[in-house]
N, C-alpha and C. Protein backbone atom coordinates (compact mmCIF):
# COMPACT_ATOMS: atom_id res chain seq x y z
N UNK A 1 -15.31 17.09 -3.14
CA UNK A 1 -14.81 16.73 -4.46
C UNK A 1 -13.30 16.57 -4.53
N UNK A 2 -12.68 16.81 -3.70
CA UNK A 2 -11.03 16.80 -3.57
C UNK A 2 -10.84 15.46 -2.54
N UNK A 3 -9.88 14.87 -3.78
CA UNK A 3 -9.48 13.09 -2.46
C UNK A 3 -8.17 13.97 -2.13
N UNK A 4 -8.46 13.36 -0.66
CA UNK A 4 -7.51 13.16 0.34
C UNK A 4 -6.76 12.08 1.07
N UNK A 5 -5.49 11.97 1.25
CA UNK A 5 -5.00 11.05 2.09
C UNK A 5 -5.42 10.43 3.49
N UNK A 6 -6.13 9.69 3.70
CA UNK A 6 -6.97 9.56 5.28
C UNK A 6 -7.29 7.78 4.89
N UNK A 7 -6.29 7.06 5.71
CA UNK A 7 -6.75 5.72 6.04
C UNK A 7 -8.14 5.34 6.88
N UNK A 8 -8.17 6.27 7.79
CA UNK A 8 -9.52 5.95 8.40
C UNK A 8 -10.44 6.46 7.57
N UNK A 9 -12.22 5.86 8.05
CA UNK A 9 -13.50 6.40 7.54
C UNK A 9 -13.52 7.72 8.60
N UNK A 10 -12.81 7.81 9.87
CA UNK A 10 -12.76 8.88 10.61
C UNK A 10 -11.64 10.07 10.57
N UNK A 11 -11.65 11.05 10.98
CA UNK A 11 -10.40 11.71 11.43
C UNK A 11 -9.88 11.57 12.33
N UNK A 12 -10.42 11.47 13.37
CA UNK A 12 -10.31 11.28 14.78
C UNK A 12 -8.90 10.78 15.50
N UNK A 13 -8.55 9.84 14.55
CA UNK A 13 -7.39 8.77 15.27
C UNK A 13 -5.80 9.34 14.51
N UNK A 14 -6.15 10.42 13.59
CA UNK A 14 -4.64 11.28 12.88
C UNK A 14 -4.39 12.65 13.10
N UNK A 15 -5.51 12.89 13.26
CA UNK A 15 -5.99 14.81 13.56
C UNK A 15 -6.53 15.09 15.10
N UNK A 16 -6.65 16.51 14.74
CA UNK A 16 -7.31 16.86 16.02
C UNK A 16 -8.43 17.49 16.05
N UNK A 17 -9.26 16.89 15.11
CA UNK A 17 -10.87 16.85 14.72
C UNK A 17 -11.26 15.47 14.90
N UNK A 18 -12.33 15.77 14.99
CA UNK A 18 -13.54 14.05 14.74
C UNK A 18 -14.90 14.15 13.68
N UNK A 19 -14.68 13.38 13.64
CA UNK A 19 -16.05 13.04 12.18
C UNK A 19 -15.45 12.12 11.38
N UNK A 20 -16.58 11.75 10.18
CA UNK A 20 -16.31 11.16 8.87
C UNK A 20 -15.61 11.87 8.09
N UNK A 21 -14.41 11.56 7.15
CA UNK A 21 -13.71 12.52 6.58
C UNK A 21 -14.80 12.88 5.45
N UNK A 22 -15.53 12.10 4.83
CA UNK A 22 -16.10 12.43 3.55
C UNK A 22 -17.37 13.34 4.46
N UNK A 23 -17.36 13.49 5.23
CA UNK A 23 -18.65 15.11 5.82
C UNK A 23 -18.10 16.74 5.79
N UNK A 24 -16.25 16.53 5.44
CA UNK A 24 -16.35 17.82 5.75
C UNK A 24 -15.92 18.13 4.32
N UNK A 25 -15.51 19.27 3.90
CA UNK A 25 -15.00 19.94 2.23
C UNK A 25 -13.18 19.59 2.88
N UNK A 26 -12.84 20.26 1.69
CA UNK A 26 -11.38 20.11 2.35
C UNK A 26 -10.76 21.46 2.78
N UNK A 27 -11.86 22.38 2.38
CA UNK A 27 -11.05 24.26 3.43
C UNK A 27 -12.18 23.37 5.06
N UNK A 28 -12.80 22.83 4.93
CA UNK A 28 -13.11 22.74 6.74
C UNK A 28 -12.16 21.64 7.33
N UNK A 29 -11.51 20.91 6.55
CA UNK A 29 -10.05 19.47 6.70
C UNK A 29 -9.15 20.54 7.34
N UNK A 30 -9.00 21.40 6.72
CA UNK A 30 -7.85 22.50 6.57
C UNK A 30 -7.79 23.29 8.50
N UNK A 31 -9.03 23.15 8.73
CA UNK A 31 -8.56 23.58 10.20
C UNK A 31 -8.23 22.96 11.31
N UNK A 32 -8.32 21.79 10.96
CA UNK A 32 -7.39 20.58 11.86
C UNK A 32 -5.80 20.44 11.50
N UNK A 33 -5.34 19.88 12.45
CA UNK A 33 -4.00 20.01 12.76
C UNK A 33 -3.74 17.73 12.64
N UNK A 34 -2.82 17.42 12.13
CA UNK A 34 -2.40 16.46 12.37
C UNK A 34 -1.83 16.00 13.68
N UNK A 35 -2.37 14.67 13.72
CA UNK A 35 -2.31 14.45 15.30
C UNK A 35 -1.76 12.55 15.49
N UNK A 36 -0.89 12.20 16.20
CA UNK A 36 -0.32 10.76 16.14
C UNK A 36 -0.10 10.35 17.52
N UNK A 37 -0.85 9.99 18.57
CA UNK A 37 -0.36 8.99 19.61
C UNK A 37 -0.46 10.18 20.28
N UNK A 38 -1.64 11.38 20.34
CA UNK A 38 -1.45 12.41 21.15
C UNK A 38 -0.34 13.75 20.93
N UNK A 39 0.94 13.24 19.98
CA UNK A 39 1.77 14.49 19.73
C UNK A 39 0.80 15.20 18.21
N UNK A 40 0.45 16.25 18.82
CA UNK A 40 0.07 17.49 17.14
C UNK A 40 1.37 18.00 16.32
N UNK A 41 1.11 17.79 15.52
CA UNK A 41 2.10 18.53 14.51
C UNK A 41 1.20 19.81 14.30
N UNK A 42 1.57 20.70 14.85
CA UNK A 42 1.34 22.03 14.49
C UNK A 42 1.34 22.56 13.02
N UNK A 43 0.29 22.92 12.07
CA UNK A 43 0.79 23.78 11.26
C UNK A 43 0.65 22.65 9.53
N UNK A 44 0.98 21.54 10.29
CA UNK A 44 0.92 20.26 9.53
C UNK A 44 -0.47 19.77 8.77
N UNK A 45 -1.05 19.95 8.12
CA UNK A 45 -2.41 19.49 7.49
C UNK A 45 -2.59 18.08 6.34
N UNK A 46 -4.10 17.53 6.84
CA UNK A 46 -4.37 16.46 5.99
C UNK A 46 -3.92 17.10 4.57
N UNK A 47 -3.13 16.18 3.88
CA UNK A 47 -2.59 16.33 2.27
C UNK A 47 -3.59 15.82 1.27
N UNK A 48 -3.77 16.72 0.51
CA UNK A 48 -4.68 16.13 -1.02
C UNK A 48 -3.62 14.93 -1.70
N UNK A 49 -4.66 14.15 -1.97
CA UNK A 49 -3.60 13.29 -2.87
C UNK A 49 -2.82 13.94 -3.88
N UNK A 50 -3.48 14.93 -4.89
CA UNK A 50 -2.64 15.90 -5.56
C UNK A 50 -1.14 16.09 -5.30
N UNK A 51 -1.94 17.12 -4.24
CA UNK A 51 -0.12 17.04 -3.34
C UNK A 51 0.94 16.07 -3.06
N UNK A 52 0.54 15.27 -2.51
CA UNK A 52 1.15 13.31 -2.34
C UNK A 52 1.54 13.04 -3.85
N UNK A 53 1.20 13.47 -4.92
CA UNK A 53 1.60 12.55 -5.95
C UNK A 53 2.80 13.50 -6.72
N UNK A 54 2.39 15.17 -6.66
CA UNK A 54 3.70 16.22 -6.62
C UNK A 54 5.16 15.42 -6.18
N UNK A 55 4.54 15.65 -4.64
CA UNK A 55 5.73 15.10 -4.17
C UNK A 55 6.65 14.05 -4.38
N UNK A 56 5.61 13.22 -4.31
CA UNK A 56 6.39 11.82 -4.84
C UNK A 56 7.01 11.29 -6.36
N UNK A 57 6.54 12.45 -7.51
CA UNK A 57 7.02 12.51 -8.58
C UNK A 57 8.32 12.24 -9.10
N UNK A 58 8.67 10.95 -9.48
CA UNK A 58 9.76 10.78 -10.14
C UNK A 58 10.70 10.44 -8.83
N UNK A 59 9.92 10.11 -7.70
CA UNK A 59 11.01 9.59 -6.93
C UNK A 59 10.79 8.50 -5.50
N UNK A 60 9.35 8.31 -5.83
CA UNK A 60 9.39 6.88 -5.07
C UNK A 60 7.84 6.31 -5.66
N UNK A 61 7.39 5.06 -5.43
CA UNK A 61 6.93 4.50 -5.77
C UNK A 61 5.63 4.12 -4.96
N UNK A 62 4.02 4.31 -4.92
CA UNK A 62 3.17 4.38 -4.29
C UNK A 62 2.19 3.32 -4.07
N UNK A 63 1.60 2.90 -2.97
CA UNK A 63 0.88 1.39 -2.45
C UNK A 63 -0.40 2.60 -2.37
N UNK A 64 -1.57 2.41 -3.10
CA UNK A 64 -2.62 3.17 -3.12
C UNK A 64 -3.87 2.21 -2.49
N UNK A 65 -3.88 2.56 -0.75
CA UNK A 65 -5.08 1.43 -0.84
C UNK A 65 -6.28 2.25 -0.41
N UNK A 66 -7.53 1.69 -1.80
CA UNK A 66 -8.41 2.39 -1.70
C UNK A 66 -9.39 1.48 -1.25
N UNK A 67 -9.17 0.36 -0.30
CA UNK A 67 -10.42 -0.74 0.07
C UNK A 67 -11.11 0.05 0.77
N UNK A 68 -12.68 -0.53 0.69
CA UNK A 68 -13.83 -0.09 1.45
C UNK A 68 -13.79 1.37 1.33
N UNK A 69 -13.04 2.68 0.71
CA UNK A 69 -13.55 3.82 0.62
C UNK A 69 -14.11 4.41 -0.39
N UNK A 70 -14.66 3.82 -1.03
CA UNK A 70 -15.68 4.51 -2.12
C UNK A 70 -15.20 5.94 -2.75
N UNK A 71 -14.30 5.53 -3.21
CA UNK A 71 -12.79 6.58 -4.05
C UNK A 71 -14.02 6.30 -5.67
N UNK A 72 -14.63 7.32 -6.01
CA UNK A 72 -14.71 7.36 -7.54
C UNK A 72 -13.47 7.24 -8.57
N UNK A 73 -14.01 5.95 -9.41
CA UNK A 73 -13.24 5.35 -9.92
C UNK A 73 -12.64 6.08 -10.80
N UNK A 74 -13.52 7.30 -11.42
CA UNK A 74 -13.38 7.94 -13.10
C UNK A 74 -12.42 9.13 -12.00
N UNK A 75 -12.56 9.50 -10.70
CA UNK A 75 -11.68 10.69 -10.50
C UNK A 75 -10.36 10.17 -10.34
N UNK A 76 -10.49 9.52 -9.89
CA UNK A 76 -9.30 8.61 -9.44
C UNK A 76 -8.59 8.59 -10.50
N UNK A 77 -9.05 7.76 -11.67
CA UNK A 77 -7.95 7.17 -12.75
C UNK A 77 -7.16 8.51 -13.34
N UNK A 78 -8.21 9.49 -13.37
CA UNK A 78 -8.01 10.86 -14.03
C UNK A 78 -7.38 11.68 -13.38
N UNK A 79 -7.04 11.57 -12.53
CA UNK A 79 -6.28 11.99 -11.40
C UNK A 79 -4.58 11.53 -11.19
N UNK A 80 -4.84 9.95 -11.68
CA UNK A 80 -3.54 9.36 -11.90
C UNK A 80 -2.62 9.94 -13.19
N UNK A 81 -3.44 9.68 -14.20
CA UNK A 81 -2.95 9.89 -15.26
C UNK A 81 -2.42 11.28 -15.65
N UNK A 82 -3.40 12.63 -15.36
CA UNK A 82 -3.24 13.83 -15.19
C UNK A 82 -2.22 14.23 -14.41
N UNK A 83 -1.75 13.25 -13.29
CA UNK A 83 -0.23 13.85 -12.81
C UNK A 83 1.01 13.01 -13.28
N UNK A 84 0.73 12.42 -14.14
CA UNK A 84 1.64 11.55 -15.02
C UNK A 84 2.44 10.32 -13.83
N UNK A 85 1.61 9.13 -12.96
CA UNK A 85 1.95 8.81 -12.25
C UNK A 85 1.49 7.27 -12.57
N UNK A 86 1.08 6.63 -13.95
CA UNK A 86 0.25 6.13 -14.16
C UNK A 86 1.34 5.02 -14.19
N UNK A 87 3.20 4.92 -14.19
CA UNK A 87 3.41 4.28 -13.65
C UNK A 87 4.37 4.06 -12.02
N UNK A 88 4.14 4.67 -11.70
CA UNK A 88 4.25 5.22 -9.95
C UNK A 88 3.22 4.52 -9.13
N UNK A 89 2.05 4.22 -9.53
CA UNK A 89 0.90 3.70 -8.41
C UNK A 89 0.60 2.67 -8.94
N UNK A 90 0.47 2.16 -7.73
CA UNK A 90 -0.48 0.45 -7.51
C UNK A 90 -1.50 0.89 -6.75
N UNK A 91 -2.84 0.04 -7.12
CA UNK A 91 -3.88 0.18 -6.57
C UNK A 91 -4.62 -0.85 -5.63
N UNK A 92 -4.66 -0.57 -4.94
CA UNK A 92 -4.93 -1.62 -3.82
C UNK A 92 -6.67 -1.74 -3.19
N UNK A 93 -7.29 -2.65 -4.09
CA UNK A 93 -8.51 -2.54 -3.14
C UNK A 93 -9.47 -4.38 -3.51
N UNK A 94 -10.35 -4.20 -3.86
CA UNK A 94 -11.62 -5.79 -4.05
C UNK A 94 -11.51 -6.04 -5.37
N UNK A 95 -11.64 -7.05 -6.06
CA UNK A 95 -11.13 -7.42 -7.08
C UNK A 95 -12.30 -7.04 -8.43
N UNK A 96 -13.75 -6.68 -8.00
CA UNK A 96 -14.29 -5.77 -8.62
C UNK A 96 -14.00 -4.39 -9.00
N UNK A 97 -13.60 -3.55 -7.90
CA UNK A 97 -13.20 -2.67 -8.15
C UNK A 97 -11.82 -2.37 -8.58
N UNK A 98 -10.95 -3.45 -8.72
CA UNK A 98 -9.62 -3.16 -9.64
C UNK A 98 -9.79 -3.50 -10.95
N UNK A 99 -10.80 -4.40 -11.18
CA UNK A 99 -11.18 -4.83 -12.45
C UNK A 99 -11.70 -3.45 -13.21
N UNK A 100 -12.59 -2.68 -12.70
CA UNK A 100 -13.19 -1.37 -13.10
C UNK A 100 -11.67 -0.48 -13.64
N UNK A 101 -11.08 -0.30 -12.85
CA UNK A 101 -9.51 0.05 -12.87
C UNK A 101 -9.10 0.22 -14.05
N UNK A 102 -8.74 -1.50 -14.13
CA UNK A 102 -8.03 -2.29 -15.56
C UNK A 102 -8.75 -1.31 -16.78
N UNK A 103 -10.52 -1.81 -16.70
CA UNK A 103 -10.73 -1.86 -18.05
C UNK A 103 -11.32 0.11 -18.09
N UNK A 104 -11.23 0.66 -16.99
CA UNK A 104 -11.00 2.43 -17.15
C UNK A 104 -9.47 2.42 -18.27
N UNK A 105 -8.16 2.38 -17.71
CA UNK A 105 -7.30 2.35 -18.32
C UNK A 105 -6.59 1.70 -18.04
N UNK A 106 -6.02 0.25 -18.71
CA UNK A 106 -4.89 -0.60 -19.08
C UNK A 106 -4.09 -0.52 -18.62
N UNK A 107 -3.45 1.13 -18.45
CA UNK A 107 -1.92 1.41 -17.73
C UNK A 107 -2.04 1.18 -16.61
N UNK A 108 -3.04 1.45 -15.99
CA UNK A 108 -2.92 1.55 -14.63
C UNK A 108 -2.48 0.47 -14.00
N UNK A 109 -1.71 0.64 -12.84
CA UNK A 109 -1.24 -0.78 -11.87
C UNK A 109 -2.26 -1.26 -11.14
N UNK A 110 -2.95 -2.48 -11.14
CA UNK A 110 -3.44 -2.82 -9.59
C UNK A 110 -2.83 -4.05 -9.08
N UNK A 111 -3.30 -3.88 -8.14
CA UNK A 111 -2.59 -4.48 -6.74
C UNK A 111 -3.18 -5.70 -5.81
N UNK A 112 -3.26 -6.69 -6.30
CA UNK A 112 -4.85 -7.47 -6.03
C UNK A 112 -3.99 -8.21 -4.67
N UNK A 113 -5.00 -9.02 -3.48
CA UNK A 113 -4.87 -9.50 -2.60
C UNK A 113 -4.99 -11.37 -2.98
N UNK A 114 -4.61 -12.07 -3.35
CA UNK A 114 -4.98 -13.72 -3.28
C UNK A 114 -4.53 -14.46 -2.36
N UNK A 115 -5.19 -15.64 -2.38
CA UNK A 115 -4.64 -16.64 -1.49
C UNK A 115 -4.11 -18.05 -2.38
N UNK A 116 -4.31 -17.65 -3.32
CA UNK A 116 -4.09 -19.12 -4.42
C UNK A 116 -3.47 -18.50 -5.80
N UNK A 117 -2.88 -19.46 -6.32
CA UNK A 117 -2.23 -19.43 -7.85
C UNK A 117 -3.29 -19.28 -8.64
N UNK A 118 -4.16 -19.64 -8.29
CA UNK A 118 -5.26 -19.52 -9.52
C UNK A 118 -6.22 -18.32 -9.11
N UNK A 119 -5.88 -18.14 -8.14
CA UNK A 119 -6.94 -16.52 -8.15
C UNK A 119 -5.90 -15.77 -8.90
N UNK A 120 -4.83 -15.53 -8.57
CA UNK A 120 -3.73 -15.00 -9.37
C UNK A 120 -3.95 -15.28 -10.98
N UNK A 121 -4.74 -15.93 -11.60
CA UNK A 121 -4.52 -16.58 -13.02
C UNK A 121 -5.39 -16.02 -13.34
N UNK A 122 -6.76 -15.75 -12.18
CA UNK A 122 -7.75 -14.79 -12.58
C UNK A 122 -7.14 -13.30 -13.59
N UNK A 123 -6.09 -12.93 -13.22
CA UNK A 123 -6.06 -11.73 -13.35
C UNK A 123 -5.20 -11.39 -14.35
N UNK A 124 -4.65 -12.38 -15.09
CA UNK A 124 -3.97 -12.48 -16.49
C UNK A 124 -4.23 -11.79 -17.76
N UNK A 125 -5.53 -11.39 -17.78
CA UNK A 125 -5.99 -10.78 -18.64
C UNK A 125 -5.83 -9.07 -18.68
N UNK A 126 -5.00 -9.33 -17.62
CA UNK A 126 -5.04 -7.29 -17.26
C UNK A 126 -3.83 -7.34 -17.26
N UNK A 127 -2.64 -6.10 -17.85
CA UNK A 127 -1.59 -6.04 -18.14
C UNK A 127 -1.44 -5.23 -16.77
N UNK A 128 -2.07 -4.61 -15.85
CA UNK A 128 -1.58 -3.77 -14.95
C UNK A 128 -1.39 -4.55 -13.98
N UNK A 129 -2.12 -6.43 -14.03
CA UNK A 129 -1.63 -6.61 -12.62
C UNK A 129 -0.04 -7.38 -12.65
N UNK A 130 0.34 -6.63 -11.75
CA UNK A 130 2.13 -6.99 -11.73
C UNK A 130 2.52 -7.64 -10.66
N UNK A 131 1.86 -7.12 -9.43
CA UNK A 131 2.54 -7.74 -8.24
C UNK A 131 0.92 -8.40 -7.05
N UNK A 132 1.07 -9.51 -6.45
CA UNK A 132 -0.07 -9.77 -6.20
C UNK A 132 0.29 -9.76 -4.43
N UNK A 133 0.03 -9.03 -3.51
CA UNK A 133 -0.03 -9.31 -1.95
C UNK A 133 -0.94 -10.59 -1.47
N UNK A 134 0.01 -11.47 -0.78
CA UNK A 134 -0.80 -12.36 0.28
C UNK A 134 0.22 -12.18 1.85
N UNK A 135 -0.52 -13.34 2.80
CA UNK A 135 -0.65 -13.21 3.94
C UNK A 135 0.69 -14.28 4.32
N UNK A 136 1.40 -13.85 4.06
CA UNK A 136 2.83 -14.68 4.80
C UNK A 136 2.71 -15.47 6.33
N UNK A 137 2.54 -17.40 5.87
CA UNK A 137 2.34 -17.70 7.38
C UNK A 137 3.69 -17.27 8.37
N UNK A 138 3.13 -16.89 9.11
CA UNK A 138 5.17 -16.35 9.57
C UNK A 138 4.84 -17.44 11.09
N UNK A 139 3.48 -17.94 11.31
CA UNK A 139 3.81 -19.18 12.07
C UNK A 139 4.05 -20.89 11.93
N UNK A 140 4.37 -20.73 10.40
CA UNK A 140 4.90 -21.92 9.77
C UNK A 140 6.16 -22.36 9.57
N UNK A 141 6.56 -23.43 9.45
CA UNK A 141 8.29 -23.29 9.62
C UNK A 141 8.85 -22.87 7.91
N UNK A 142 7.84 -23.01 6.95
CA UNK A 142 8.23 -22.37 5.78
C UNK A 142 6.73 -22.02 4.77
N UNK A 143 6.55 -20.93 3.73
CA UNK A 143 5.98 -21.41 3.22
C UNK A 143 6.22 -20.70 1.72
N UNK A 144 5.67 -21.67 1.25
CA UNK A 144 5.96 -22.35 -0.16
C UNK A 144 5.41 -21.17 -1.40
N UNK A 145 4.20 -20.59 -0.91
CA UNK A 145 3.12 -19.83 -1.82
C UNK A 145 4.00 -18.86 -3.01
N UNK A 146 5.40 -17.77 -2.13
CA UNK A 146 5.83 -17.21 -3.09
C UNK A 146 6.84 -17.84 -4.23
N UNK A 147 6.92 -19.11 -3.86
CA UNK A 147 7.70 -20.25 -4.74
C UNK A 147 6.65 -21.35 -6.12
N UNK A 148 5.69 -21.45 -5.38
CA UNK A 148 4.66 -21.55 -6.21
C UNK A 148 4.09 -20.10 -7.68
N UNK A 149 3.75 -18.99 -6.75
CA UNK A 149 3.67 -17.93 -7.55
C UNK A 149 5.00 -17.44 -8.76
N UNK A 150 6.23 -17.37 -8.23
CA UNK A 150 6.68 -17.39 -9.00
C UNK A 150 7.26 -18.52 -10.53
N UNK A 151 6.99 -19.59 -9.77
CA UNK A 151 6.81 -20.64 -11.10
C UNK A 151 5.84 -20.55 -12.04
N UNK A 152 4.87 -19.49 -11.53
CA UNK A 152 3.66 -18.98 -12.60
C UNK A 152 3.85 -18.11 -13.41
N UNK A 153 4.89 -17.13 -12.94
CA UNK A 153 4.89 -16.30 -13.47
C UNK A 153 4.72 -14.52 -12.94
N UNK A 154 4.72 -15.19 -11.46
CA UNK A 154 3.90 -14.03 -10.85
C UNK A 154 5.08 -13.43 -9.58
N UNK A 155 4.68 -12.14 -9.36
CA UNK A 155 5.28 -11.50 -8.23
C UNK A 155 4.84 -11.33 -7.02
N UNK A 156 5.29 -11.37 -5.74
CA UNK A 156 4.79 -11.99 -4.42
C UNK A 156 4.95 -10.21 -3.89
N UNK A 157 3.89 -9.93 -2.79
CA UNK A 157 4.40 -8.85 -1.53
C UNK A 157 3.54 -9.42 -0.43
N UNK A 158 3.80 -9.06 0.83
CA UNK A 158 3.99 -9.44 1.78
C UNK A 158 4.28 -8.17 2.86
N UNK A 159 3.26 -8.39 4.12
CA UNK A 159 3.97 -7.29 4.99
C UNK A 159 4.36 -7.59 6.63
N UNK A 160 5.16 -7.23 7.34
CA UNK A 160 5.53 -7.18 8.11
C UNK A 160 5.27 -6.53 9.77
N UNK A 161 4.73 -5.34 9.34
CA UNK A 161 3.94 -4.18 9.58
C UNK A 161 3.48 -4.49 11.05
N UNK A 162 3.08 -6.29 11.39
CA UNK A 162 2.39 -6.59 12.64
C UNK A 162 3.42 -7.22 13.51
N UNK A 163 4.70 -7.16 12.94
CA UNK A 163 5.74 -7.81 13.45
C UNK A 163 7.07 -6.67 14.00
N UNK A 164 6.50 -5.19 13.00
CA UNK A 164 7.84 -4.94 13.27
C UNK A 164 8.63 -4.66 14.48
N UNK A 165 7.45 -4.30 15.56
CA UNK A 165 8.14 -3.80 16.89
C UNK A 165 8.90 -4.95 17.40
N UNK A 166 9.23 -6.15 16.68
CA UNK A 166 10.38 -7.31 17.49
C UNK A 166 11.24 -7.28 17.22
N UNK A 167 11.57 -6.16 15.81
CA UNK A 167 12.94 -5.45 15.13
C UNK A 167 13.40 -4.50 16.29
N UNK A 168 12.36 -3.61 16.64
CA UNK A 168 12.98 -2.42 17.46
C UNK A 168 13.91 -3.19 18.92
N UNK A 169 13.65 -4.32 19.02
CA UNK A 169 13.60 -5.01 20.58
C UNK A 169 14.91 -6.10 19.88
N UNK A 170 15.32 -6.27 18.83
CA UNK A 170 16.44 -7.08 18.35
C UNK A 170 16.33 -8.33 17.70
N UNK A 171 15.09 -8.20 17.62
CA UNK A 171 14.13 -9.54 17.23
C UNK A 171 13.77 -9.59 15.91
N UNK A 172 14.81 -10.79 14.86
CA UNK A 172 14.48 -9.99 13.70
C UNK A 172 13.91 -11.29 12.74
N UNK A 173 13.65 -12.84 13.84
CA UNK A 173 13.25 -13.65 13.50
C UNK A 173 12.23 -13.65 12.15
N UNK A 174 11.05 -12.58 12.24
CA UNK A 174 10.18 -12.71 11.40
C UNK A 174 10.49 -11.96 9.98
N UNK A 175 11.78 -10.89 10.02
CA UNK A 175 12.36 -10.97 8.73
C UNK A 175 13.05 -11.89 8.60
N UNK A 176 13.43 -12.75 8.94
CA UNK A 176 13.81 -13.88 8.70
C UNK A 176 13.21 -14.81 7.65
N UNK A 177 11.96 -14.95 8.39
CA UNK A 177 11.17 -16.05 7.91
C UNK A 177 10.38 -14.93 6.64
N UNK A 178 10.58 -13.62 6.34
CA UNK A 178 10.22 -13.32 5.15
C UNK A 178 11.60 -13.75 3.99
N UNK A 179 12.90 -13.25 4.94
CA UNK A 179 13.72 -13.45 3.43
C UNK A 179 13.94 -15.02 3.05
N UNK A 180 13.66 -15.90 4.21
CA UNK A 180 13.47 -18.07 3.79
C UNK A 180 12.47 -17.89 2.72
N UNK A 181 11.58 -16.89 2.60
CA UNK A 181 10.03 -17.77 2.08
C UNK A 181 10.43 -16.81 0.53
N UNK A 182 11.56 -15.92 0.19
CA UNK A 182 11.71 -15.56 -1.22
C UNK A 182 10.72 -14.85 -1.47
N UNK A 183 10.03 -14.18 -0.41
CA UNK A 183 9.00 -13.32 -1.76
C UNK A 183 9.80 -11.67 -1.97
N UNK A 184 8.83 -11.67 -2.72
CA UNK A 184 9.67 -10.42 -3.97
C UNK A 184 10.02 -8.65 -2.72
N UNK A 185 8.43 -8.68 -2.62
CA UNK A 185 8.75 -7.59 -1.54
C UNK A 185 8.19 -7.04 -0.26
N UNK A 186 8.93 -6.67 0.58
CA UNK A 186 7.79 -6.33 1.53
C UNK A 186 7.81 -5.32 2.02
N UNK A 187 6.34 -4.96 2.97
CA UNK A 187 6.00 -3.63 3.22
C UNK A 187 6.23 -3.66 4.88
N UNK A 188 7.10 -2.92 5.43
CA UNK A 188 7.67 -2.45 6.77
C UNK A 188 7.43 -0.82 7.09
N UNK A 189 7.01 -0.58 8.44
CA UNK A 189 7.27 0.50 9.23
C UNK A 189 8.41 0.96 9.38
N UNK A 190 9.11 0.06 9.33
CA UNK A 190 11.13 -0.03 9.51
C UNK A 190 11.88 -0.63 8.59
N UNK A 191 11.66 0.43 7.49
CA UNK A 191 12.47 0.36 6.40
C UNK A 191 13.94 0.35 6.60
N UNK A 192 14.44 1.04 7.37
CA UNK A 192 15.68 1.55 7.56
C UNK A 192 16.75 0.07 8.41
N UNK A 193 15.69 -0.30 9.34
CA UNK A 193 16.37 -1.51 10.18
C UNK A 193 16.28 -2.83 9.05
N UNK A 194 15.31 -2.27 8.50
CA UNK A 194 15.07 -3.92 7.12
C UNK A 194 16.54 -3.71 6.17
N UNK A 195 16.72 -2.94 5.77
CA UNK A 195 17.77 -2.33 5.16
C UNK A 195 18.90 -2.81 5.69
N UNK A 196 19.55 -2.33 6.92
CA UNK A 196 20.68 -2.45 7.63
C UNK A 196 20.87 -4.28 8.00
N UNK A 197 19.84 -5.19 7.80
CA UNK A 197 19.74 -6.59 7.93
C UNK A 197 20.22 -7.13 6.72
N UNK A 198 19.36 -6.74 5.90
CA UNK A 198 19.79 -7.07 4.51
C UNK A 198 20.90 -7.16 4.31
N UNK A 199 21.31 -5.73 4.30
CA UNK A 199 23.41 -5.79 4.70
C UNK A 199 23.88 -6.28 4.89
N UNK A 200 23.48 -6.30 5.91
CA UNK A 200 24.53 -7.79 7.23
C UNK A 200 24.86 -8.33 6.33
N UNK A 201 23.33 -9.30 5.88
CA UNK A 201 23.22 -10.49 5.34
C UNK A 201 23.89 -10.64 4.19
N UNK A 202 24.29 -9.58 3.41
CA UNK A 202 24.96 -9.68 2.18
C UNK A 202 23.56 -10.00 0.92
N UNK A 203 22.88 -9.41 1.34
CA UNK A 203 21.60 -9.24 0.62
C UNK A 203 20.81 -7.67 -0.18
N UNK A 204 21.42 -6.85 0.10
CA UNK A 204 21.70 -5.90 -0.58
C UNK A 204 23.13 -5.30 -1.19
């Protein structure tokens, strides 16, 4: 009955347990140790979202993706709202289940995925959707989509995430071709090197 933070349907690949996360309670979560690329963090334990939203209270801003995990909708919303975070989170999942979202409560943010202006137009009717993620061609010499979206009316994100290790190596071509294509924002592993570019650039 307690949500937890866990991208996988497994533990296996963050901890140093294995199973389905939704098989164990969260005092049997509690005796695993967090685990990344083989180093354990000792001492370190899977976090309740509870906790995650404490923390993050009043001081950063949250990408909630609940695709494919069968997150109850009514705990969820009640969960948001009850830690007063209702505008702190975006919700990220199938466009049924953000719709459920919307019409649970209005405030809430979601976070929808499109590929077109008009799936985007779909979603006009809901005051929470604000910002819409698509798939940045980053093997095109430009593209147009977050220039289109915003003539609608709409806000673009975009991630990086599969590119960033060509930052670590000096390679910063494919932020590049995010800051040509104008979209609003994007999601990086390497916030800090995205940052220090920007600079350069005279863009922050």
């Amino acid at each position: 009955g307690e949500l937890v933070l866990m991208h996988d349907e497994s533990i296996a690949r963050t901890t140093t347990g294995t199973g389905s996360v939704s098989n164990f309670t969260y005092a049997q979560l509690l005796q695993f140790d967090m685990e990344r690329d083989g180093t354990i963090s000792k001492g370190i334990k899977v976090p309740t979202l509870r906790q995650a939203f404490a923390l993050c209270k009043d001081k950063m801003f949250i990408n909630l993706d609940i695709h494919s995990k069968a997150v109850p909708v009514g705990q969820l919303a009640a969960l948001i709202e009850e830690c007063g975070m209702t505008d702190q989170v975006m919700i990220y999942s199938t466009k049924d289940e953000l719709v459920e979202y919307a019409v649970t409560n209005p405030n809430l943010i979601i976070h929808p995925y499109v590929s077109s202006v008009n799936t985007a137009k779909e979603y006009k009717q809901y005051p929470g959707a604000m910002l819409f993620q698509y798939g940045l061609k980053y093997d095109a010499t430009y593209d147009d989509f977050p220039k289109k979206m915003r003539e609608a009316g709409f806000m673009t994100y975009t991630n990086i995430l599969n590119q960033d290790s060509y930052m670590l190596k000096g390679d910063y071509s494919y932020l590049d071709k995010f800051i040509a294509s104008e979209t609003d924002f994007i999601q990086t592993d390497r916030a800090e090197l995205v940052h220090e570019y920007l600079k350069q650039k005279g863009l922050r």
